[in-house]
N, C-alpha and C. Protein backbone atom coordinates (compact mmCIF):
# COMPACT_ATOMS: atom_id res chain seq x y z
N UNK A 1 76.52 145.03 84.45
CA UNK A 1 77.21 143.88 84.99
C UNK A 1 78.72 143.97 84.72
N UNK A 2 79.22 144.42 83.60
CA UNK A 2 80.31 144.58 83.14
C UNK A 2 81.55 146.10 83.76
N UNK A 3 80.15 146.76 83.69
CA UNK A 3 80.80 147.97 85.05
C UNK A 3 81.76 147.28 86.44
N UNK A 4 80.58 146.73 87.13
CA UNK A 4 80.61 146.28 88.67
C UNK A 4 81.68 145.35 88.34
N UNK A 5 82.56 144.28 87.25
CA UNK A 5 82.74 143.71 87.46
C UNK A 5 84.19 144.50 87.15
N UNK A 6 84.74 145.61 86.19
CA UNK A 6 85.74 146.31 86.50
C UNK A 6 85.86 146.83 87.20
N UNK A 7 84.94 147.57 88.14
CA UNK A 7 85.04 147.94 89.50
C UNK A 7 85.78 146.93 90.41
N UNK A 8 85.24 146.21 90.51
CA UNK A 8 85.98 145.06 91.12
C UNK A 8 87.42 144.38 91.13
N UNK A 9 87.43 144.50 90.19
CA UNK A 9 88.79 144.30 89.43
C UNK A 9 89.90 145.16 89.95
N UNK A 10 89.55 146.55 89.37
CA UNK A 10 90.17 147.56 89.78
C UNK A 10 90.64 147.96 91.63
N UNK A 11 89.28 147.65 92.44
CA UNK A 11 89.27 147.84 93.80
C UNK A 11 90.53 146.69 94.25
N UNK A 12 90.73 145.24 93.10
CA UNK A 12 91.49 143.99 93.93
C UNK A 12 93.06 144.43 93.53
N UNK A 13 93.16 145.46 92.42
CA UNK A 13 94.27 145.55 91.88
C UNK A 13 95.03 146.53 92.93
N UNK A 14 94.08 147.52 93.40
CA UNK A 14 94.56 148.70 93.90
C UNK A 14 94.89 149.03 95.06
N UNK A 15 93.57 147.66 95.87
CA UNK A 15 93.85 147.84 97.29
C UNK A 15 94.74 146.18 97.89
N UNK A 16 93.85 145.56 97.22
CA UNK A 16 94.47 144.04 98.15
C UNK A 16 95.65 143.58 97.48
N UNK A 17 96.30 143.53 96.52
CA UNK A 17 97.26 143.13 95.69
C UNK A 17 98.29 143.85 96.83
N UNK A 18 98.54 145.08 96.55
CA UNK A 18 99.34 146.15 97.35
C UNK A 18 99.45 145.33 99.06
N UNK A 19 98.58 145.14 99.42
CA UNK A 19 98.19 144.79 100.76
C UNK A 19 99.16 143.18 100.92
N UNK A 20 98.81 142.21 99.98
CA UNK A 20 99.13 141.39 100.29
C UNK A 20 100.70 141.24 99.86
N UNK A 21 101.56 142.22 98.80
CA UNK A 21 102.82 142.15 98.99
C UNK A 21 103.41 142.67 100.32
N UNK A 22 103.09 143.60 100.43
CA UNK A 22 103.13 144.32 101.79
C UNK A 22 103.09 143.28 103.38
N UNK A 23 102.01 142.89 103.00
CA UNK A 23 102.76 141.54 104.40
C UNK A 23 103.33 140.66 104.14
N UNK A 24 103.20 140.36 102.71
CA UNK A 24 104.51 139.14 102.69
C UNK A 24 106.17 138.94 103.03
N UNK A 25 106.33 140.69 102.47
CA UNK A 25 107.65 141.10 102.60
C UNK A 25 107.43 141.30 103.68
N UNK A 26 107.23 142.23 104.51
CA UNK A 26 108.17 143.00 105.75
C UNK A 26 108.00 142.11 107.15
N UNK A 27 107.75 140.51 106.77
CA UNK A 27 108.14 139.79 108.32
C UNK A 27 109.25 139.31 107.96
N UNK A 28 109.47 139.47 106.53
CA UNK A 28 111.02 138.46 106.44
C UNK A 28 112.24 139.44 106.26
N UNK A 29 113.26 139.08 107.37
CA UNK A 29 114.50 139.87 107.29
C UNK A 29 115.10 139.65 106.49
N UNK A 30 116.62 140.35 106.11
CA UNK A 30 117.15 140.63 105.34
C UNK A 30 118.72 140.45 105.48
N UNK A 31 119.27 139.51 105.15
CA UNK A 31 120.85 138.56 105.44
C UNK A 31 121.37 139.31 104.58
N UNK A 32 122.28 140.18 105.81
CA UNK A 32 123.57 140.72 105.07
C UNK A 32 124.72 140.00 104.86
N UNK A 33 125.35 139.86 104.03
CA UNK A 33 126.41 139.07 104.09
C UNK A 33 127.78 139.76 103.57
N UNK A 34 128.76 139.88 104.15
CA UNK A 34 130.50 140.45 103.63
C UNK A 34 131.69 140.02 104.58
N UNK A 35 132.60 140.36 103.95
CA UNK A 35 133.62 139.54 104.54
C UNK A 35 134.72 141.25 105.34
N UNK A 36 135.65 140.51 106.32
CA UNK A 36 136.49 141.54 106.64
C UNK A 36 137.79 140.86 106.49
N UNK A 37 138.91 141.47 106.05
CA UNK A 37 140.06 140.95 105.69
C UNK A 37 141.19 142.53 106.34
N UNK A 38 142.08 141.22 106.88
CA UNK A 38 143.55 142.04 107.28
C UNK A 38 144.38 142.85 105.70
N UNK A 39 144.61 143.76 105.46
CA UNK A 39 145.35 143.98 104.45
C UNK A 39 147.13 144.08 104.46
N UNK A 40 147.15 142.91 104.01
CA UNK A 40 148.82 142.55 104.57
C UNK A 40 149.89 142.90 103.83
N UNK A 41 148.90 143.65 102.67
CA UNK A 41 150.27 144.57 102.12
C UNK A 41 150.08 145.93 102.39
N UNK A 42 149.21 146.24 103.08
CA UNK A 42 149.20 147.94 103.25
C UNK A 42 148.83 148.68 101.62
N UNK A 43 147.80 147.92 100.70
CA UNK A 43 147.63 148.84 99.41
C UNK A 43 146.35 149.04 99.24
N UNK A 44 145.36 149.29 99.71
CA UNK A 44 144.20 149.09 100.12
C UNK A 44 142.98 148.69 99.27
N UNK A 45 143.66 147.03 98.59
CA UNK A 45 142.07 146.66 98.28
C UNK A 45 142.97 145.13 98.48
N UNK A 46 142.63 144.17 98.36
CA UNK A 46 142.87 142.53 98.26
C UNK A 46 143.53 142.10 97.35
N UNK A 47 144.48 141.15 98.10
CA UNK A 47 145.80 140.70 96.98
C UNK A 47 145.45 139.17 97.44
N UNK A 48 146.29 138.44 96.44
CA UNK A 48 146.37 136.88 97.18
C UNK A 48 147.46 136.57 98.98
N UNK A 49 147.50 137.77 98.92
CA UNK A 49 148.30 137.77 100.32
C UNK A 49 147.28 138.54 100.95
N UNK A 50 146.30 138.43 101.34
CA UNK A 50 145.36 139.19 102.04
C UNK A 50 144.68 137.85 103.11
N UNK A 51 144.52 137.83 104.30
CA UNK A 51 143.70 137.19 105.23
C UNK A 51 142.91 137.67 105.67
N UNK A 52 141.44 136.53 106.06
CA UNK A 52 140.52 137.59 106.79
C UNK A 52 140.41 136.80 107.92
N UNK A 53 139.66 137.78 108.67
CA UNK A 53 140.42 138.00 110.25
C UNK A 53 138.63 137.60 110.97
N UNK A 54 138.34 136.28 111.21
CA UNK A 54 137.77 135.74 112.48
C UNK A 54 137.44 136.41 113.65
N UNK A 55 136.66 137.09 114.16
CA UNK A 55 136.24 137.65 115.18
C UNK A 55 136.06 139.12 115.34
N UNK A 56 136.24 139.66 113.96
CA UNK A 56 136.13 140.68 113.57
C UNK A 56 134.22 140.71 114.08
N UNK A 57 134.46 142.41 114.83
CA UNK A 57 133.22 142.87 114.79
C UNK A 57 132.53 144.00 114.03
N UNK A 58 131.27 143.86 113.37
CA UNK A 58 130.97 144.35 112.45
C UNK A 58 129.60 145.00 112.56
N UNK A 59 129.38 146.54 112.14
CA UNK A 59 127.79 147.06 113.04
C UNK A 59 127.24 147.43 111.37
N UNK A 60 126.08 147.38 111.06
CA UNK A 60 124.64 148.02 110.33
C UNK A 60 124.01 149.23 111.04
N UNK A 61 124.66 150.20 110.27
CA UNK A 61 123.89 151.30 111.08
C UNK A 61 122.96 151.91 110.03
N UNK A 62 121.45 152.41 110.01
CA UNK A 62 121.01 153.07 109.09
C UNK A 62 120.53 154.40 109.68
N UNK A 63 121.00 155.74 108.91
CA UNK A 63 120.18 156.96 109.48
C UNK A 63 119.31 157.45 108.64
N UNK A 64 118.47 158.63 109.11
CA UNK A 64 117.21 158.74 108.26
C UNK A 64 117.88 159.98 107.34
N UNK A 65 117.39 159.47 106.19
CA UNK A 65 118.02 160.31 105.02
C UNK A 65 117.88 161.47 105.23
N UNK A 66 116.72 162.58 105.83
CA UNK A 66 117.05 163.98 106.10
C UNK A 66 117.78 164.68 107.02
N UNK A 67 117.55 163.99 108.12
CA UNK A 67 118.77 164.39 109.34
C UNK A 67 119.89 164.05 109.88
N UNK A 68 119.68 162.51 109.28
CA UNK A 68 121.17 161.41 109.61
C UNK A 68 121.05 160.90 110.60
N UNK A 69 120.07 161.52 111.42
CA UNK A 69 120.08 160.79 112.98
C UNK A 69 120.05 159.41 113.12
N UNK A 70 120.76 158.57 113.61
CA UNK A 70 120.82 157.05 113.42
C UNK A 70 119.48 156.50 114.29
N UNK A 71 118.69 155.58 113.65
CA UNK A 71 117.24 155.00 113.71
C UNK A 71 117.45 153.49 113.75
N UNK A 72 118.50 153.31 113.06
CA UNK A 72 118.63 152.03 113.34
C UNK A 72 120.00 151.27 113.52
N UNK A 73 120.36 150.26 114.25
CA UNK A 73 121.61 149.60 114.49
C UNK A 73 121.35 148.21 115.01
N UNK A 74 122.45 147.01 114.60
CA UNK A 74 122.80 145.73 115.06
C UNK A 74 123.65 145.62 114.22
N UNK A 75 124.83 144.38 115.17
CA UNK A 75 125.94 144.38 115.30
C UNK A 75 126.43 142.72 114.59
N UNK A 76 127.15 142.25 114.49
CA UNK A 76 127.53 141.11 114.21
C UNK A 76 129.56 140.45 114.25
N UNK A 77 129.49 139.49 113.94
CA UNK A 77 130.87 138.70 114.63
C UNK A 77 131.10 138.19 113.49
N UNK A 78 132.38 138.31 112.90
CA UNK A 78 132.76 137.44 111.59
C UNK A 78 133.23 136.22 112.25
N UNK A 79 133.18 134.71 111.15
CA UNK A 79 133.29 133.19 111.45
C UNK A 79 134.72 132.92 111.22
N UNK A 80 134.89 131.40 111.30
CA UNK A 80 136.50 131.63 110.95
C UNK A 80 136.92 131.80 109.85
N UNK A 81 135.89 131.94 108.68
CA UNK A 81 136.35 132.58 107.52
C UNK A 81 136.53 134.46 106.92
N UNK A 82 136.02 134.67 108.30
CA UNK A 82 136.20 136.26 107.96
C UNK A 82 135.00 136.84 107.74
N UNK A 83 133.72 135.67 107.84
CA UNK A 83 132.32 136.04 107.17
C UNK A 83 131.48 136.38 107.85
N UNK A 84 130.76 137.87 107.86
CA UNK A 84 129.70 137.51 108.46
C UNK A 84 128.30 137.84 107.78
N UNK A 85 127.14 137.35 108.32
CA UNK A 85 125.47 137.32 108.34
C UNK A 85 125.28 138.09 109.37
N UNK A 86 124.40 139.00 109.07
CA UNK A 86 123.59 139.80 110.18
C UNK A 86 122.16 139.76 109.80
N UNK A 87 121.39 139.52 110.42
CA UNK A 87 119.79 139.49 109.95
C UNK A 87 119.45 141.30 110.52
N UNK A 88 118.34 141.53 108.97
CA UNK A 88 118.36 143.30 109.47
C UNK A 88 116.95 143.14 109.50
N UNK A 89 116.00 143.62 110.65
CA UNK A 89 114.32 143.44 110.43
C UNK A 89 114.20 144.69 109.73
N UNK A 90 112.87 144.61 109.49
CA UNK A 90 112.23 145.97 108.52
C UNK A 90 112.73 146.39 107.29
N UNK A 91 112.29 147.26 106.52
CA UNK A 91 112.19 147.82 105.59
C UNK A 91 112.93 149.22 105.51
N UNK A 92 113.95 149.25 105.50
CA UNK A 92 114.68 150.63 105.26
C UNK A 92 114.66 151.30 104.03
N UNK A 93 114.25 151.73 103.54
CA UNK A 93 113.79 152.44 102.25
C UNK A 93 113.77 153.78 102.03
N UNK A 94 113.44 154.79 103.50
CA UNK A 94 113.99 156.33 103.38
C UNK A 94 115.06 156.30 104.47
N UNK A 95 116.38 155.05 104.11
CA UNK A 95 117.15 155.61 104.90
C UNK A 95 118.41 155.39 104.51
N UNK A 96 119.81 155.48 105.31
CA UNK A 96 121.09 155.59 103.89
C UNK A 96 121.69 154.47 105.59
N UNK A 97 121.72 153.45 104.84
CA UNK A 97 122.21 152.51 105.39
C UNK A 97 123.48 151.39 105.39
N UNK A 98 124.70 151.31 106.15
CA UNK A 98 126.09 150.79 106.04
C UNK A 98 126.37 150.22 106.77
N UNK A 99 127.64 149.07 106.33
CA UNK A 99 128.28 148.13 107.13
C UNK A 99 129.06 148.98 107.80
N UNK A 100 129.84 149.06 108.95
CA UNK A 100 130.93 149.54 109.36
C UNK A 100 132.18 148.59 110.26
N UNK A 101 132.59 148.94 110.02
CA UNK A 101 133.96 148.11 110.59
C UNK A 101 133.83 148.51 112.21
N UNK A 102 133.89 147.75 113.02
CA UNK A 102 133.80 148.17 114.66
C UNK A 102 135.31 148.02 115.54
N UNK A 103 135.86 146.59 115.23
CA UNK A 103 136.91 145.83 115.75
C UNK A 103 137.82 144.68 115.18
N UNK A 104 139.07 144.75 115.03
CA UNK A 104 139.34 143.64 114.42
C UNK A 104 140.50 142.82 116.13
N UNK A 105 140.01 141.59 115.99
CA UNK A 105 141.01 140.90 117.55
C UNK A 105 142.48 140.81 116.83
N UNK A 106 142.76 141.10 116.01
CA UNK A 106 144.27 141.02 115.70
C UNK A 106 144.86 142.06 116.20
N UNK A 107 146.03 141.70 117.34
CA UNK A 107 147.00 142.81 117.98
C UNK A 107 147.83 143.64 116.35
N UNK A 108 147.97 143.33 115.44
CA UNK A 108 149.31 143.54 114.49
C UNK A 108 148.27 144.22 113.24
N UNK A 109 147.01 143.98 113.02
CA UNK A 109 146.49 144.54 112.08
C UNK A 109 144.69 144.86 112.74
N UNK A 110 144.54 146.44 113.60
CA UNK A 110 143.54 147.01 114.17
C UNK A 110 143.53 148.33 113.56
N UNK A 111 143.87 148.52 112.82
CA UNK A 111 144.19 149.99 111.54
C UNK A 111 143.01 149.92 111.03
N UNK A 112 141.87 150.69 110.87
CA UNK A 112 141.02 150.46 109.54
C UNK A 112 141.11 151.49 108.42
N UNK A 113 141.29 150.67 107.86
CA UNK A 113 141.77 151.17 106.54
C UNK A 113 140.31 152.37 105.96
N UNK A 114 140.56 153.69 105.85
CA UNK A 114 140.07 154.35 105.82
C UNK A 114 139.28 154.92 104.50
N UNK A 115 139.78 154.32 103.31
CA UNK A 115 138.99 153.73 102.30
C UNK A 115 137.79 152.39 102.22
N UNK A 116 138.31 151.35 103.61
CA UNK A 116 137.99 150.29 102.97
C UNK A 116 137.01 149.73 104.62
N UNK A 117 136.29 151.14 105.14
CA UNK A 117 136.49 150.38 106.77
C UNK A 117 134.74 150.92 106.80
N UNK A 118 133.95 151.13 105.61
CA UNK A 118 133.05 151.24 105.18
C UNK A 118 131.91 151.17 103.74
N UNK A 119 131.11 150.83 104.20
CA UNK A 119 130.19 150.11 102.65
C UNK A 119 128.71 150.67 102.69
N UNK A 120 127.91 150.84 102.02
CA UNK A 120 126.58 151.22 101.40
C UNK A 120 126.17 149.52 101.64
N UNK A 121 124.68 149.85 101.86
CA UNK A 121 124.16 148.81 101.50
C UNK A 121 122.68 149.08 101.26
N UNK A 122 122.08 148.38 100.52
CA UNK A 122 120.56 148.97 100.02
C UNK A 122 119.42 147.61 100.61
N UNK A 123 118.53 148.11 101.61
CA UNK A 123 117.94 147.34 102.75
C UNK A 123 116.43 147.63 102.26
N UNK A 124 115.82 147.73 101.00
CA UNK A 124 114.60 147.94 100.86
C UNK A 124 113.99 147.21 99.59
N UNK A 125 113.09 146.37 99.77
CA UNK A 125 112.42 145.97 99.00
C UNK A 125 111.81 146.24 97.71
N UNK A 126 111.40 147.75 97.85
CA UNK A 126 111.37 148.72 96.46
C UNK A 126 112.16 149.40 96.22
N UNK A 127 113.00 148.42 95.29
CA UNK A 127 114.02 148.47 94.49
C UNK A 127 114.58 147.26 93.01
N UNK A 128 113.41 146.79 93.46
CA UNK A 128 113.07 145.47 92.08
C UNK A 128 114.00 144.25 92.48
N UNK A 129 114.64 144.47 93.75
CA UNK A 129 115.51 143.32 94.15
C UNK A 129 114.44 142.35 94.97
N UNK A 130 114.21 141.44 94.32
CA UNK A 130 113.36 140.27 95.03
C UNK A 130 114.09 139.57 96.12
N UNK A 131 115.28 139.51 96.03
CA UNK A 131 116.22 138.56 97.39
C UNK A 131 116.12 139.03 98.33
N UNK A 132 115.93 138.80 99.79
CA UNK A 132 116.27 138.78 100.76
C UNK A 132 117.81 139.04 101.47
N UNK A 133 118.57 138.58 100.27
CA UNK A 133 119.92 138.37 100.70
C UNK A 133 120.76 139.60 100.32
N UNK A 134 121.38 140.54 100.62
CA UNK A 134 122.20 141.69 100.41
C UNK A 134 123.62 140.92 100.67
N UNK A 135 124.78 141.63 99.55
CA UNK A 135 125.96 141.26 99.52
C UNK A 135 126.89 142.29 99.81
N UNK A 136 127.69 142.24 100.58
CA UNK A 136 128.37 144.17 100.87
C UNK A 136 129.97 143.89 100.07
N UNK A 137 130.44 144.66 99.71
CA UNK A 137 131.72 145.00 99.54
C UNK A 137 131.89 144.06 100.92
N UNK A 138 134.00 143.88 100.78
CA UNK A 138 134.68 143.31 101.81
C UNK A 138 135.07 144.82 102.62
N UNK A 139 135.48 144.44 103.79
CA UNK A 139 135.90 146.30 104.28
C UNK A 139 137.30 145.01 105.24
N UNK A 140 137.89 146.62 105.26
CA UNK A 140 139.82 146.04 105.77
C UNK A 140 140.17 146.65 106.55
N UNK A 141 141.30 146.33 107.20
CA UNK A 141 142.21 147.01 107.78
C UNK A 141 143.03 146.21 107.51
N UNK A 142 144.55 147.14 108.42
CA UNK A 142 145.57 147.40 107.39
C UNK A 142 146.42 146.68 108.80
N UNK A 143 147.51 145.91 107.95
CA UNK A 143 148.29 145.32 109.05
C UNK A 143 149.72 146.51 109.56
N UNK A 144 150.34 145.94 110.78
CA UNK A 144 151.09 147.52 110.90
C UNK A 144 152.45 147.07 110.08
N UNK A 145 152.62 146.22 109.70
CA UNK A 145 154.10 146.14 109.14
C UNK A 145 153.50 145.41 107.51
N UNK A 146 153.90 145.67 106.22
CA UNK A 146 153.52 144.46 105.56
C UNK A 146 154.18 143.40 105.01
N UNK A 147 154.20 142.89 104.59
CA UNK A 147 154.38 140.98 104.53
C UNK A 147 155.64 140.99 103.77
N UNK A 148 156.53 140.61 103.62
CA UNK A 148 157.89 140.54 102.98
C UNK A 148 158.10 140.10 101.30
N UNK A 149 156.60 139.27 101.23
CA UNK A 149 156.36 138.80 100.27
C UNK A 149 155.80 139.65 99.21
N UNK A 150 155.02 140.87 100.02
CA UNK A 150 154.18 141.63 99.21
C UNK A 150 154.91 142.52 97.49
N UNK A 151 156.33 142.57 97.85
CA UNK A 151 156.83 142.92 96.69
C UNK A 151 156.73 142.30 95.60
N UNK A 152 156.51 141.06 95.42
CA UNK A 152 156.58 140.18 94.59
C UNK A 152 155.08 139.93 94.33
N UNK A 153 153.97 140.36 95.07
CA UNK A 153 152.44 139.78 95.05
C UNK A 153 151.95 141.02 93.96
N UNK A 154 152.49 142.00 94.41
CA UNK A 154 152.16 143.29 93.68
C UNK A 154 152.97 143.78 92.65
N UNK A 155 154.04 142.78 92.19
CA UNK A 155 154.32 143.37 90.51
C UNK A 155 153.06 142.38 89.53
N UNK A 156 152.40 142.10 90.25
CA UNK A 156 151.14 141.30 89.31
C UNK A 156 150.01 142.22 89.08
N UNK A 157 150.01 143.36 89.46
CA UNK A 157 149.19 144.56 89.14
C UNK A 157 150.01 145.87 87.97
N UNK A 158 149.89 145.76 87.26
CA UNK A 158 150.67 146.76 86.30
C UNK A 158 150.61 148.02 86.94
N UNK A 159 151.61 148.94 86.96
CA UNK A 159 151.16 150.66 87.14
C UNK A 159 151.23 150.80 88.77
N UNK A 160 151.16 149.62 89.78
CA UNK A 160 151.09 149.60 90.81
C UNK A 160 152.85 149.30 91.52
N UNK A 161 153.01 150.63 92.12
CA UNK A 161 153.97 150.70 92.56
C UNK A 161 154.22 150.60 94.50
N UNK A 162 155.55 149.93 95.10
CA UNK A 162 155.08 149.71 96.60
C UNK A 162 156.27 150.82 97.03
N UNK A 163 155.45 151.73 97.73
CA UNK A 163 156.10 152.72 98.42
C UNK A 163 156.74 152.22 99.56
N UNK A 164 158.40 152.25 100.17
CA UNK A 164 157.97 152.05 101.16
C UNK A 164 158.29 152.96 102.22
């Protein structure tokens, strides 16, 4: 009796447990969330003189980790705070998946900043992250002239010098 009843045990641990995380997760998507910002001093990460730029378009591309071939893509629109949400379906887990910078509507700052005009993001459930919610780095571009002010924003960084 005591057999059959670790048998049992064992069969609920091994097969249905597995089973029932398994559908719980993969109907619910996965809210990316990051911001895109103009870089208005031309130094490429965020100062208090930095704006982000509203209507910025923004793509999720994931390729499959052995060949790169891209498998998956959707796109999204930053708000008037510079923010956007993209809902990602499925489970990406063998694949190497990133925000990318697409478009920014500003005539004066459409530069992407080539450090900052891409991000990693990790889209898979096994990984001990229980949230739903993924947070990306901000990604930039670079305005074409920078801000007059910026000399003065950036002696608040030690060691940081403005070329011009």
């Amino acid at each position: 009796m005591a057999s059959s009843s670790a048998r049992l045990f064992l069969l609920f641990a091994f097969c249905v447990l597995p089973a029932l995380v398994a559908a719980k997760t993969l109907g619910n998507p996965f809210l990316v969330t990051g911001q895109v910002y103009c870089d208005t001093c031309r130094c490429g990460f965020e100062t208090p003189a930095t704006t982000y730029i509203p209507g910025a378009t923004v793509r999720i591309e994931c390729r499959d980790r052995n060949s790169l071939r891209l498998v998956y893509s959707v796109g999204g629109v930053t708000d008037s705070t510079g923010t956007y949400n993209i809902l990602v379906e499925d489970d990406h887990e063998d694949e190497i998946c990133e925000c990318v910078l697409v478009h920014s509507p500003l005539a004066n700052c459409k530069i992407a900043d080539k450090g900052r005009n891409r991000v990693n993001i990790i889209l898979t459930r096994f990984n001990g992250v229980l949230n739903d919610n993924r947070f990306a780095n901000s990604m930039g571009f670079l305005i074409d002239q920078r801000l007059p002010e910026c000399g003065q924003v950036l002696q608040k960084y030690p060691g940081y010098e403005l070329s011009l």
